[in-house]
C-alpha atoms as a PDB file:
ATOM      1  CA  UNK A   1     -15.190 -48.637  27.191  1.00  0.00           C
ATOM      2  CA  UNK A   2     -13.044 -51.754  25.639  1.00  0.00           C
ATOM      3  CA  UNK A   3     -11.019 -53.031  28.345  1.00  0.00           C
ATOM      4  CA  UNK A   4      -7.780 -52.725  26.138  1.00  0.00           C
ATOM      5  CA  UNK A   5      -8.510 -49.153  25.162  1.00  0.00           C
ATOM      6  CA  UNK A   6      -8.501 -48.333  29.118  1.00  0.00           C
ATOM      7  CA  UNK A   7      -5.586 -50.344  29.733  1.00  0.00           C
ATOM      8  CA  UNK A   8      -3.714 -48.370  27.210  1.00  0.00           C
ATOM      9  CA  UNK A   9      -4.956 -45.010  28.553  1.00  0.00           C
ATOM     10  CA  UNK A  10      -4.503 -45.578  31.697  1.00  0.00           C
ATOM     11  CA  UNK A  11      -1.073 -47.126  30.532  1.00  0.00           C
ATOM     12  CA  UNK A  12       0.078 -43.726  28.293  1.00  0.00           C
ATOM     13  CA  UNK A  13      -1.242 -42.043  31.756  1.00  0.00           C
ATOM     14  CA  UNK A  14      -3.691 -40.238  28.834  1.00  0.00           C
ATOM     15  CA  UNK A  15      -5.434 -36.789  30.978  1.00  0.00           C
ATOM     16  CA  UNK A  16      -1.230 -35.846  31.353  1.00  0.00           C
ATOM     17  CA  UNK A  17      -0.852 -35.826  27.472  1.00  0.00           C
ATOM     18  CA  UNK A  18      -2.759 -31.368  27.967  1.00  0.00           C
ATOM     19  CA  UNK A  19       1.029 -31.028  28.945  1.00  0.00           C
ATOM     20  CA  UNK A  20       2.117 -31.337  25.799  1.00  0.00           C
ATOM     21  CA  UNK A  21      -1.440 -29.830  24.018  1.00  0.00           C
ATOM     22  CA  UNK A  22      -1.113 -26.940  25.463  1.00  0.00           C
ATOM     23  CA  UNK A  23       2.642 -25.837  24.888  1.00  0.00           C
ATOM     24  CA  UNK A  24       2.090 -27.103  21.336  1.00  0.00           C
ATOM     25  CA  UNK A  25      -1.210 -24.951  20.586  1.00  0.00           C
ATOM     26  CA  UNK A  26       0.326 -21.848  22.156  1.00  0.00           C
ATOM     27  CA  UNK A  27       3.151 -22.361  19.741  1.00  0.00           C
ATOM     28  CA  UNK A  28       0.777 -22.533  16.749  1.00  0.00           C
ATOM     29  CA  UNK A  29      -1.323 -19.373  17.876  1.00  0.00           C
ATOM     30  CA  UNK A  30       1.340 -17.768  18.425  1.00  0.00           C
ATOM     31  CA  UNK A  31       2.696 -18.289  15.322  1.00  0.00           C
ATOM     32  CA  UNK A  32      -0.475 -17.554  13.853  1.00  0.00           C
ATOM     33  CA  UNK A  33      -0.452 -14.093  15.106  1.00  0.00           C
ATOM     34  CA  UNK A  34       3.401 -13.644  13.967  1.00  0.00           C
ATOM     35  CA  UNK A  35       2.508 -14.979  10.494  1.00  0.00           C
ATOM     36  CA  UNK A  36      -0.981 -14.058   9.937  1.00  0.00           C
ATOM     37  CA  UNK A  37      -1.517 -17.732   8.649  1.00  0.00           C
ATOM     38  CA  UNK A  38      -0.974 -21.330   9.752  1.00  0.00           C
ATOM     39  CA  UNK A  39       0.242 -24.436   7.706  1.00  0.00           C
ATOM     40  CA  UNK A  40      -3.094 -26.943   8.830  1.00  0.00           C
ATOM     41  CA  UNK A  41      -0.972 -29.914   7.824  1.00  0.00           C
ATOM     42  CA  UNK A  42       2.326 -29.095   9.795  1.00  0.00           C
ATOM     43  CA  UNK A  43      -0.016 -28.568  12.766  1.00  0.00           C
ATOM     44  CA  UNK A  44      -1.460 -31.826  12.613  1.00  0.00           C
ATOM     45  CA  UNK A  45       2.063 -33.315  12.238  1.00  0.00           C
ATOM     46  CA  UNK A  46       3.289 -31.112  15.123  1.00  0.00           C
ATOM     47  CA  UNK A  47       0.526 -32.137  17.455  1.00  0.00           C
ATOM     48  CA  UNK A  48       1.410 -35.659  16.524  1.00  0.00           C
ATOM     49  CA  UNK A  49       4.700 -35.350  16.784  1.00  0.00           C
ATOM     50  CA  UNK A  50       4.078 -33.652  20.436  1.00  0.00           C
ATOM     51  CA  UNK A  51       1.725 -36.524  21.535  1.00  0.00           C
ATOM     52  CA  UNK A  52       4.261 -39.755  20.608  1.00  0.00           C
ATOM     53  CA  UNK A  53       7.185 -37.759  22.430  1.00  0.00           C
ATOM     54  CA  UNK A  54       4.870 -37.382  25.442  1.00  0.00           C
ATOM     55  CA  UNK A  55       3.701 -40.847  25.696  1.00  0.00           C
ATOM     56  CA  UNK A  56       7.002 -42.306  24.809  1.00  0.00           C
ATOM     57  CA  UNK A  57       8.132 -40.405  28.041  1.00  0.00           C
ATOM     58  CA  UNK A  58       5.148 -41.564  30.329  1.00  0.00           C
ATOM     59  CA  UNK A  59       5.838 -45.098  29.499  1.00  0.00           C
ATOM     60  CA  UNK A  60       9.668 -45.462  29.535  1.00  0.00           C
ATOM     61  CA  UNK A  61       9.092 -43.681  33.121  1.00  0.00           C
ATOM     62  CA  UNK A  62       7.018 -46.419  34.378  1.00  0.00           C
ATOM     63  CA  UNK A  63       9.355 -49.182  32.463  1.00  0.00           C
ATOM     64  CA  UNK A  64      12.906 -47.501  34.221  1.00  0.00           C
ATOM     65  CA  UNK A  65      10.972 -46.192  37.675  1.00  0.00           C
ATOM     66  CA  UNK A  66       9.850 -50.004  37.978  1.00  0.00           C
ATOM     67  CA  UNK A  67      13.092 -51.158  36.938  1.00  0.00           C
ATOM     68  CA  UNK A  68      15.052 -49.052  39.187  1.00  0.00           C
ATOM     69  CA  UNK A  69      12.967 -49.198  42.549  1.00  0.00           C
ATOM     70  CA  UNK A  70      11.084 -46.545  42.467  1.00  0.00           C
ATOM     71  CA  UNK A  71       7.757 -47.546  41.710  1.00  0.00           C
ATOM     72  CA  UNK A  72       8.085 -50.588  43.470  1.00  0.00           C
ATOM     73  CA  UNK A  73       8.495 -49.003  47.270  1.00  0.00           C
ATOM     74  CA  UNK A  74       6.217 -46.187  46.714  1.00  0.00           C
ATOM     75  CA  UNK A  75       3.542 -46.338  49.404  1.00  0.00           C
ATOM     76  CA  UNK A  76       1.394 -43.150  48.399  1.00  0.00           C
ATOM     77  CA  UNK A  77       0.885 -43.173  44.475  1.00  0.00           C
ATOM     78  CA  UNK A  78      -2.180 -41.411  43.135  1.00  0.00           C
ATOM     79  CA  UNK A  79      -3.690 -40.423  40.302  1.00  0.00           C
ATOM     80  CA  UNK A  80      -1.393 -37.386  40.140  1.00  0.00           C
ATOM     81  CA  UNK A  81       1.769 -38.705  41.037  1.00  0.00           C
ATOM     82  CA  UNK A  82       3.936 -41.930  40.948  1.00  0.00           C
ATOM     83  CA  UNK A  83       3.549 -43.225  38.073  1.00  0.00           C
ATOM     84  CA  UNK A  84       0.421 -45.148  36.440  1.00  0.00           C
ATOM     85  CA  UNK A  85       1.516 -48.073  38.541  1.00  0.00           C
ATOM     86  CA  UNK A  86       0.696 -50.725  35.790  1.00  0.00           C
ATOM     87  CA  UNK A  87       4.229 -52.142  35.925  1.00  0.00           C
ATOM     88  CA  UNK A  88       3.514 -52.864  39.850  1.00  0.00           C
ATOM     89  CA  UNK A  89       0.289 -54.437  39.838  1.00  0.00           C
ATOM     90  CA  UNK A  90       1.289 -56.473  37.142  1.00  0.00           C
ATOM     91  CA  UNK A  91       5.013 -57.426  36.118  1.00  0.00           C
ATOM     92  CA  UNK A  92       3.902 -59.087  32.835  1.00  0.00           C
ATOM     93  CA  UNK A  93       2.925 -56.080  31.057  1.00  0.00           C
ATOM     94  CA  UNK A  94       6.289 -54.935  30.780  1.00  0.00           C
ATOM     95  CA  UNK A  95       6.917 -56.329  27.433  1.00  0.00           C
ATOM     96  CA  UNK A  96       3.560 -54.545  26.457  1.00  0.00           C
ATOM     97  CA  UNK A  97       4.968 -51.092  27.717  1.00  0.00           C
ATOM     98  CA  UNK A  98       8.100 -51.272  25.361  1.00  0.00           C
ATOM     99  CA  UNK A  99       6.717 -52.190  22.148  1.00  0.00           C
ATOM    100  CA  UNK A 100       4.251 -49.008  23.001  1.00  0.00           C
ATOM    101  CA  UNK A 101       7.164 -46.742  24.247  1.00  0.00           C
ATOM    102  CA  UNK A 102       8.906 -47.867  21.268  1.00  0.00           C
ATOM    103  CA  UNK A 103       6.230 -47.641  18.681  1.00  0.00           C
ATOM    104  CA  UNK A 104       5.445 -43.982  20.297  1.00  0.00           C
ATOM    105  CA  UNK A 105       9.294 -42.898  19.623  1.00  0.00           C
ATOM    106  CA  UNK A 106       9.680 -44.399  15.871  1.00  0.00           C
ATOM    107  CA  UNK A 107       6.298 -42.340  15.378  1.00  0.00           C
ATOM    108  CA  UNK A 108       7.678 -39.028  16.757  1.00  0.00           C
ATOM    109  CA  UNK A 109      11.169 -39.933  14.447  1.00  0.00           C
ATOM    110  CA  UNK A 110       8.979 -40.325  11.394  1.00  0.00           C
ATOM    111  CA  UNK A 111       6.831 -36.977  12.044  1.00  0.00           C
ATOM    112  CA  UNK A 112      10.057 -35.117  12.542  1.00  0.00           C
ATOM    113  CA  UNK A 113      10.990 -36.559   9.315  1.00  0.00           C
ATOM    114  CA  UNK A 114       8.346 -35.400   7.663  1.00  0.00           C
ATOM    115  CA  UNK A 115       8.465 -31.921   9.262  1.00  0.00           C
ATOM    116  CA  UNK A 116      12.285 -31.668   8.391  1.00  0.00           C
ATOM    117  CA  UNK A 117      11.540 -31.167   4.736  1.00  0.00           C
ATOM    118  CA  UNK A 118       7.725 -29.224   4.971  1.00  0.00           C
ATOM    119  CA  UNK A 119       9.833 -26.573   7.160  1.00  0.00           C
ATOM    120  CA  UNK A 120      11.338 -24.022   5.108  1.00  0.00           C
ATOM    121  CA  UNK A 121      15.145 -24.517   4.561  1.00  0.00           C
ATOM    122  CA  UNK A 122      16.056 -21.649   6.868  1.00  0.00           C
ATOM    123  CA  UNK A 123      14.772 -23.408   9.717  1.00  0.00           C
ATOM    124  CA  UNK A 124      14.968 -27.088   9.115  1.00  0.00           C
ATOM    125  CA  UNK A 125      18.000 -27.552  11.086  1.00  0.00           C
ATOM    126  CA  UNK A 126      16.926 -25.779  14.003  1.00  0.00           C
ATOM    127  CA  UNK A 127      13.555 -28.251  13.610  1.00  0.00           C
ATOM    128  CA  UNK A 128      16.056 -31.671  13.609  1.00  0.00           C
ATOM    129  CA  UNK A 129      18.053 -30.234  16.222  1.00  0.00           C
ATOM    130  CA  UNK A 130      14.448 -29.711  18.600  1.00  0.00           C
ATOM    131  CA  UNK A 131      13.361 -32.628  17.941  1.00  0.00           C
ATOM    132  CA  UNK A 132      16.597 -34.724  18.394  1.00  0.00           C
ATOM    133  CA  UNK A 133      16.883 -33.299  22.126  1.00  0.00           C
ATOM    134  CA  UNK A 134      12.847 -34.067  22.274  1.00  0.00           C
ATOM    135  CA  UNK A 135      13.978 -38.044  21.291  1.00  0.00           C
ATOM    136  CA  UNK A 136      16.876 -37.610  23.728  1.00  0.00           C
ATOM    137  CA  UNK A 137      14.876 -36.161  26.654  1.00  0.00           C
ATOM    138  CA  UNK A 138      11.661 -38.842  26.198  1.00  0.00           C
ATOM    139  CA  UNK A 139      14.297 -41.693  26.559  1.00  0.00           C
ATOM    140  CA  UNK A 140      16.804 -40.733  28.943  1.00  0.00           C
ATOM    141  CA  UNK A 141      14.450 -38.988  31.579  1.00  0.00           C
ATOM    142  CA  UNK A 142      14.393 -42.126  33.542  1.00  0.00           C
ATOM    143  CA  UNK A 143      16.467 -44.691  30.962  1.00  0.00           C
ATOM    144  CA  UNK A 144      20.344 -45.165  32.327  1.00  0.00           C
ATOM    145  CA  UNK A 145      22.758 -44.685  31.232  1.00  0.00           C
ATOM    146  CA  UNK A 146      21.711 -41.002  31.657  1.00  0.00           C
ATOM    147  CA  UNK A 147      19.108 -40.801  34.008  1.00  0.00           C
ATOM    148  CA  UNK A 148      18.325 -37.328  33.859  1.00  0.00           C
ATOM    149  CA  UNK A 149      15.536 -37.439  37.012  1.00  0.00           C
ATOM    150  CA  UNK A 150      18.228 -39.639  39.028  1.00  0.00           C
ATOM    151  CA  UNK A 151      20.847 -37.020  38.813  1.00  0.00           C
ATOM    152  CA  UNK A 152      19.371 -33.811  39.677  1.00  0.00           C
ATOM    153  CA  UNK A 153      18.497 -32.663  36.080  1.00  0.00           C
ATOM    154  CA  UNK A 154      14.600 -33.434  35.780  1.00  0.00           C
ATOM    155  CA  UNK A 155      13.302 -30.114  36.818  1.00  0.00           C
ATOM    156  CA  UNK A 156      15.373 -28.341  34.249  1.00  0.00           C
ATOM    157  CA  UNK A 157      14.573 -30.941  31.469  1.00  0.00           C
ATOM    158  CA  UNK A 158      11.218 -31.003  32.380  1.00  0.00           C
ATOM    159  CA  UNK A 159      10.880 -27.448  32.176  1.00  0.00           C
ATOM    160  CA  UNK A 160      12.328 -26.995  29.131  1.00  0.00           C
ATOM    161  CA  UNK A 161      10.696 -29.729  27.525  1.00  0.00           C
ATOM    162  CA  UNK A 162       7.041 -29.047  27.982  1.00  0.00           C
ATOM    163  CA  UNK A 163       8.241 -25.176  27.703  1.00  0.00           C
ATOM    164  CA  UNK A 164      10.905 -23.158  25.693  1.00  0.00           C
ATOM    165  CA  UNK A 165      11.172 -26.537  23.188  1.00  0.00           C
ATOM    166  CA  UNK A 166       8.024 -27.415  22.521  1.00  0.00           C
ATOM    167  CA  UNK A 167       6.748 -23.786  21.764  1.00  0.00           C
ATOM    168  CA  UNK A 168       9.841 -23.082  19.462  1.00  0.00           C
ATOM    169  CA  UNK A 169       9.035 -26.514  18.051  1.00  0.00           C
ATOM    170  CA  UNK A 170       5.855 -25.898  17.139  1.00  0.00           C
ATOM    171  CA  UNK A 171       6.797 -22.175  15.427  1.00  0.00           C
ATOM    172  CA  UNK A 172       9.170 -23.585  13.895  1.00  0.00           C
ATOM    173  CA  UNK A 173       6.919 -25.849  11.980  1.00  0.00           C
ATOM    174  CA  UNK A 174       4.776 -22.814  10.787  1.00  0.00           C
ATOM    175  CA  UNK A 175       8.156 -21.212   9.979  1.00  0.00           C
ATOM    176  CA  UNK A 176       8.366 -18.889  12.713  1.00  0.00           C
ATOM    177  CA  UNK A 177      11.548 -18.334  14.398  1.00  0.00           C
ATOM    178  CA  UNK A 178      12.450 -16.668  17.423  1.00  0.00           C
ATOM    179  CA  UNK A 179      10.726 -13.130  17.881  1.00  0.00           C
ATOM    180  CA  UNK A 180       9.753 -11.287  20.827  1.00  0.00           C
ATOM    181  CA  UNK A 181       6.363 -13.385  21.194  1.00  0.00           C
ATOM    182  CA  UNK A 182       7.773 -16.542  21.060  1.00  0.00           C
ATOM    183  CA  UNK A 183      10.832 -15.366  23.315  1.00  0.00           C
ATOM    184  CA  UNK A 184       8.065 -14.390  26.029  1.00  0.00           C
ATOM    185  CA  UNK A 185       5.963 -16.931  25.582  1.00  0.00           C
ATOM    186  CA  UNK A 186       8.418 -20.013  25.814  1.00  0.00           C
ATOM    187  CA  UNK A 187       8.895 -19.914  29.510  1.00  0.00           C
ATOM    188  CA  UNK A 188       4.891 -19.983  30.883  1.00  0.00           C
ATOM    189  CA  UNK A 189       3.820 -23.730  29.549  1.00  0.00           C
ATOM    190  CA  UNK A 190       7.079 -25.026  31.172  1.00  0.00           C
ATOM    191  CA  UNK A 191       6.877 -23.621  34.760  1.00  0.00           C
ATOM    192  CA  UNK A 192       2.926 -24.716  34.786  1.00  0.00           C
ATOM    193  CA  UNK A 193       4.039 -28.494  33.904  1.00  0.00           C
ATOM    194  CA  UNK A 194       7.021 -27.928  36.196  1.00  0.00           C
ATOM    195  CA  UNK A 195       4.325 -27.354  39.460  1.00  0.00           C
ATOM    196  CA  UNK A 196       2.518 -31.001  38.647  1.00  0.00           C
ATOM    197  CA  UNK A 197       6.034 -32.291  39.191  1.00  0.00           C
ATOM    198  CA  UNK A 198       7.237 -30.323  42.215  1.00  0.00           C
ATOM    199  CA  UNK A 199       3.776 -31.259  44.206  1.00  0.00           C
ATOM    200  CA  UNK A 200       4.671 -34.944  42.677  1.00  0.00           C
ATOM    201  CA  UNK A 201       8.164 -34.885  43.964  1.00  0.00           C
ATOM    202  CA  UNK A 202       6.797 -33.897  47.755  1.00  0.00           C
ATOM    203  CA  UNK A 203       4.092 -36.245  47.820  1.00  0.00           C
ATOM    204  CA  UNK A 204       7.169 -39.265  46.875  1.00  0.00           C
ATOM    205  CA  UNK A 205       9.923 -37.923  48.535  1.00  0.00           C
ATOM    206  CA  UNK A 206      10.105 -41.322  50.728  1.00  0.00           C
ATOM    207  CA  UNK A 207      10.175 -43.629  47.472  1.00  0.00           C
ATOM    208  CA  UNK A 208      12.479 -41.188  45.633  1.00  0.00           C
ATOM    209  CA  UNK A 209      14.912 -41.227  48.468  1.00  0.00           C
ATOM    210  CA  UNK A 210      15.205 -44.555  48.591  1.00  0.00           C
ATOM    211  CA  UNK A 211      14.908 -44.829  44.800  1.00  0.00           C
ATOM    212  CA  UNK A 212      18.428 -42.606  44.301  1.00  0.00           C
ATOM    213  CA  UNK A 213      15.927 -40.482  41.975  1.00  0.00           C
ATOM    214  CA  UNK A 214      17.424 -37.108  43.163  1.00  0.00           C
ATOM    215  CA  UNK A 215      15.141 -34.529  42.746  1.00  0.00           C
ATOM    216  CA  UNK A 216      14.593 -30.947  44.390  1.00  0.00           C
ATOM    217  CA  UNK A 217      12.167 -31.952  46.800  1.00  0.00           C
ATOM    218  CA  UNK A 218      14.874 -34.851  47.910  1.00  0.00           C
ATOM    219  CA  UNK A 219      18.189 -32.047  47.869  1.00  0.00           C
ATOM    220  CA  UNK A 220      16.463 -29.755  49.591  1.00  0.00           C
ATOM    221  CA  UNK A 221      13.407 -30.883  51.633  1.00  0.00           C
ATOM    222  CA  UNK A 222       9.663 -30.675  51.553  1.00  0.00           C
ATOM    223  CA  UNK A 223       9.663 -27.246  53.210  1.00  0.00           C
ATOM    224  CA  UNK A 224      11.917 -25.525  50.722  1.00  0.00           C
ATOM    225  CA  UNK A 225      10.764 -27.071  47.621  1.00  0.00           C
ATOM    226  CA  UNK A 226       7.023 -25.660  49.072  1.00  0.00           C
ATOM    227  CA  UNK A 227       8.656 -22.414  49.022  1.00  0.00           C
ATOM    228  CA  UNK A 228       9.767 -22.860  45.149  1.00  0.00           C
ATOM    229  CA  UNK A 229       6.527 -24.490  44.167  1.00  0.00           C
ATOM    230  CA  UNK A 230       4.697 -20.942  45.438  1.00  0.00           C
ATOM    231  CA  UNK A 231       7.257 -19.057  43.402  1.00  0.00           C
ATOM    232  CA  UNK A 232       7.040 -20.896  40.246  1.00  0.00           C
ATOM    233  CA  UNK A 233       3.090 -20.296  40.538  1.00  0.00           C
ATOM    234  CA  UNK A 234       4.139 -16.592  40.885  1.00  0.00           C
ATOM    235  CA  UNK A 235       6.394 -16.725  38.049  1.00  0.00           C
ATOM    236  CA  UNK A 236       3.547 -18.148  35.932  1.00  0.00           C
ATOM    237  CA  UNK A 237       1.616 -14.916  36.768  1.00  0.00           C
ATOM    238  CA  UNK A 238       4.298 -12.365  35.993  1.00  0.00           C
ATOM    239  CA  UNK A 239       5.228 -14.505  32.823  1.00  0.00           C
ATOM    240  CA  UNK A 240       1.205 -13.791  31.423  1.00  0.00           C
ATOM    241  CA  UNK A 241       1.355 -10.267  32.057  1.00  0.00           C
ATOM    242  CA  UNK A 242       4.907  -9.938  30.173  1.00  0.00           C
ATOM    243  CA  UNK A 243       3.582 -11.254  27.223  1.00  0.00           C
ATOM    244  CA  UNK A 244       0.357  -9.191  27.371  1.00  0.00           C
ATOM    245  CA  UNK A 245       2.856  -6.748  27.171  1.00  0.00           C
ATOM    246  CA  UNK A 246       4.781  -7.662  23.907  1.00  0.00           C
ATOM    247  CA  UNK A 247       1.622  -5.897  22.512  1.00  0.00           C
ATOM    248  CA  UNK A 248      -0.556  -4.146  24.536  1.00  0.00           C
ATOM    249  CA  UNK A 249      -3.225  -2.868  22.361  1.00  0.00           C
ATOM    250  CA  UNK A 250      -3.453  -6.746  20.868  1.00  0.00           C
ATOM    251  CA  UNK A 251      -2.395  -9.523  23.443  1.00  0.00           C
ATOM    252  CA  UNK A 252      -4.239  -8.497  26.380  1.00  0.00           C
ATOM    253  CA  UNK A 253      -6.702 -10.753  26.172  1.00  0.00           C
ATOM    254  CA  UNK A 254      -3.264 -13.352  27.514  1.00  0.00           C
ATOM    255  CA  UNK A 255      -5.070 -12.442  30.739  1.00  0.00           C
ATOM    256  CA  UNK A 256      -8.087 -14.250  30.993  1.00  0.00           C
ATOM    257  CA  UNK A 257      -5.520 -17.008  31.533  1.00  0.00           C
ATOM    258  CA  UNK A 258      -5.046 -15.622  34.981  1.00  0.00           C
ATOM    259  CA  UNK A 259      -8.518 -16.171  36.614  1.00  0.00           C
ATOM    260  CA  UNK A 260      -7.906 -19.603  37.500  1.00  0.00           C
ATOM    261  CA  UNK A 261      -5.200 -18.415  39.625  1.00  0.00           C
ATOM    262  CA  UNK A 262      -7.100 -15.735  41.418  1.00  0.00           C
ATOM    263  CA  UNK A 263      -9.547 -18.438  42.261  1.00  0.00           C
ATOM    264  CA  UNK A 264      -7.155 -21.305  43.121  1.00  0.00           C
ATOM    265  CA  UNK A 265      -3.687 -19.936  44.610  1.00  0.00           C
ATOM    266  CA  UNK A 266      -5.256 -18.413  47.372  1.00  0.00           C
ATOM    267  CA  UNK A 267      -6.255 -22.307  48.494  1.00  0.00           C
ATOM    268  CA  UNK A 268      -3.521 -23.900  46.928  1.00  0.00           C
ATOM    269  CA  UNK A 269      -0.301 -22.044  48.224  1.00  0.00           C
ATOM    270  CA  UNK A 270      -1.371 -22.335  52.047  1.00  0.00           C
ATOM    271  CA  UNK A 271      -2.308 -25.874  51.602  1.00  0.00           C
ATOM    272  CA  UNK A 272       1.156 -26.983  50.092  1.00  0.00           C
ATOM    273  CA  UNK A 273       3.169 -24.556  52.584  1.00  0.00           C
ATOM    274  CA  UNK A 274       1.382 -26.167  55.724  1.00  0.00           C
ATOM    275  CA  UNK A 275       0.913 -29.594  54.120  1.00  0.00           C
ATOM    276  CA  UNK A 276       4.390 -30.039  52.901  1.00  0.00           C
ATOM    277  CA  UNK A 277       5.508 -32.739  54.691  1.00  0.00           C
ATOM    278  CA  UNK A 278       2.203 -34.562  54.578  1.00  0.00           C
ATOM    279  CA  UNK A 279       1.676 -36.876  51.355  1.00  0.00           C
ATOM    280  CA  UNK A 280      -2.460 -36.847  52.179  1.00  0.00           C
ATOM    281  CA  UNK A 281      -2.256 -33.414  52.604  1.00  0.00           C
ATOM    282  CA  UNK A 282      -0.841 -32.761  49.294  1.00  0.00           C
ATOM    283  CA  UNK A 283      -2.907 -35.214  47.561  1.00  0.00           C
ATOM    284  CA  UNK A 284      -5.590 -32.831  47.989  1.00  0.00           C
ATOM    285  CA  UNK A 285      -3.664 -29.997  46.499  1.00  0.00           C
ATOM    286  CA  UNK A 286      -2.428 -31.857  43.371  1.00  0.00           C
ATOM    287  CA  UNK A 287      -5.706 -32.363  42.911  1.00  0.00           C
ATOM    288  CA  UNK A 288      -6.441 -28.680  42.579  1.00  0.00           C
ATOM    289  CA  UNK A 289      -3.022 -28.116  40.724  1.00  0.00           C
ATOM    290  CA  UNK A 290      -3.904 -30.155  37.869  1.00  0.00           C
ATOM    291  CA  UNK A 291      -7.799 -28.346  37.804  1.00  0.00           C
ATOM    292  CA  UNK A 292      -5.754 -24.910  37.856  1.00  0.00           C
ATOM    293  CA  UNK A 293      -2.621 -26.445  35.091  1.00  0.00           C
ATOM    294  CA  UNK A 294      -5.421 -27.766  32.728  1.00  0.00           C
ATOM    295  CA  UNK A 295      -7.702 -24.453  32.987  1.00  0.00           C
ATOM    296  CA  UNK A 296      -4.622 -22.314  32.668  1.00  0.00           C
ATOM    297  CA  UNK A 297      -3.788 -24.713  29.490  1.00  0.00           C
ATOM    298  CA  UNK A 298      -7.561 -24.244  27.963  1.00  0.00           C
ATOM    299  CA  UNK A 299      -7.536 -19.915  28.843  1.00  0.00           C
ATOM    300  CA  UNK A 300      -4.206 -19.342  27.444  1.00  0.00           C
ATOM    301  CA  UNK A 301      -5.194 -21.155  24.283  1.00  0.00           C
ATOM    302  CA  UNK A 302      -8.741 -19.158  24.389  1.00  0.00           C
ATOM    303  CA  UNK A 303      -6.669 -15.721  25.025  1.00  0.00           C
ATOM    304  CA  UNK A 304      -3.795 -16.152  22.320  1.00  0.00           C
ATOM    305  CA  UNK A 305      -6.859 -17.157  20.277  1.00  0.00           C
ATOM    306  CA  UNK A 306      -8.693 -14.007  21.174  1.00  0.00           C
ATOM    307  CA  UNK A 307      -5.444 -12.307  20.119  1.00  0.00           C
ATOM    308  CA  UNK A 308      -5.277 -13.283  16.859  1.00  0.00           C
ATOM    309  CA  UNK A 309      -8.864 -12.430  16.052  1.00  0.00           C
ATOM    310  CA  UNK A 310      -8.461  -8.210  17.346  1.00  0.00           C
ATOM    311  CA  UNK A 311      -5.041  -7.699  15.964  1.00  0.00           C
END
């Protein structure tokens, strides 16, 4: 591979970017089922849309974590966690970072554009609003003078983010507005993304600490947040089987999305409950967090797919 194509994977952190796939194509099925038809254009704009927001938000974290500490005094960054840690090994790409942070957020501001006036008129303004808070949210994660991760907020942004906004976002393209699908289906995509972070958080408590980057696994301790990490697992479970149940006879095959965890949580909760205060320890189990968030991501696509196709 060209070395400048890897540099700017590794750079946009690229195997992260299913976090924003997946929401995004559950959206679109979704809205597929509701609608009985999709828009192939305002998909493709969507995606697009979903991909410069994302990257945008990987790099100004690395630009602001750098800036601010962070990243700098982090002893036990991984593939999984930490950042991509290009800032740190080398200090001159930082100019490099914002003109592709930058570039990524005027490209999600034109594909909103664009989307504001394919979306029918009913729903354009909800579309503008989404999208502003998406702009808001991929800058000021990290970026002061908000510094939404800093002050206790980047669970709940996080979760809503790569949840509830980016699945109404993407119905709202196909112009789909809230209805008791989308309603059930806006939490699950969240919470999944939301368990990369939590295992993240645990495995850089030390650095965060130090940092002033105040997140649950800093407030409240490795134990505890172990404790919420196993319940937001459970909640992904529960969250599948309520929307198998918007439609019984038609959604059930929602479940199939559920195998990974029969196969995985029964490894992965007891390793992050004993191993919650040991950054090797969880290392391990991010490892099989992201293999159970990215099969999760590729089943619920395959079920809601499924869906469509018997109802």
């Amino acid at each position: 591979m060209n070395k400048a194509i890897k540099s700017f994977l590794v750079m946009i952190r690229a195997p992260f970017l299913s976090s924003i796939i997946s929401p995004i194509t559950a959206g679109l099925l979704i809205s597929w089922i509701s609608a009985g038809h999709i828009n192939a254009l305002r998909a493709v704009i969507v995606i697009f849309l979903g991909l410069c927001l994302h990257i945008a938000t990987n790099v100004y974290n690395d630009i602001y974590d750098t800036l601010q500490g962070t990243d700098m005094i982090n002893r036990h960054r991984n593939q999984f966690s930490g950042g991509s840690g290009v800032l740190v090994d080398d200090p001159d790409k930082m100019q490099a970072m914002y003109i592709v942070a930058r570039t990524a957020l005027a490209g999600a501001c034109i594909a909103g554009l664009i989307l504001f006036f394919l979306t029918g008129s009913e729903l354009r303004y909800v579309l503008a609003g989404l999208v502003f808070l998406s702009l808001f949210f991929s800058k000021f994660y990290t970026a002061a003078p908000v510094k939404l991760a800093y002050r206790g907020w980047g669970e709940v942004s996080v979760w809503f983010a790569f949840g509830p906004m980016a699945v109404l976002v993407a119905a709202v393209s196909q112009n789909v507005g809230l209805n008791p699908l989308v309603l059930a289906a806006m939490p699950v995509t969240g919470l999944s993304t939301l368990s990369i972070l939590l295992l993240g958080q645990m495995i850089d408590l030390e650095a965060d600490r130090q940092g002033g980057k105040w997140g649950i696994a800093v407030r409240l301790g490795t134990k505890q947040t172990a404790v919420f990490f196993a319940a937001v697992q459970s909640g992904i479970c529960v969250n599948i089987i309520g929307i198998s149940l918007v439609d019984i006879s038609g959604l059930w095959p929602v479940l199939i999305s559920l195998v990974p965890y029969a196969v995985i949580m029964p490894r992965l909760i007891p390793a992050v409950l004993q191993g919650h205060d040991d950054p090797e320890a969880l290392k391990k189990a991010a490892g099989m967090n992201v293999s159970l968030h990215l099969l999760f991501s590729l089943l619920l696509s395959a079920g809601l797919f499924i869906s469509g196709m018997v109802m």
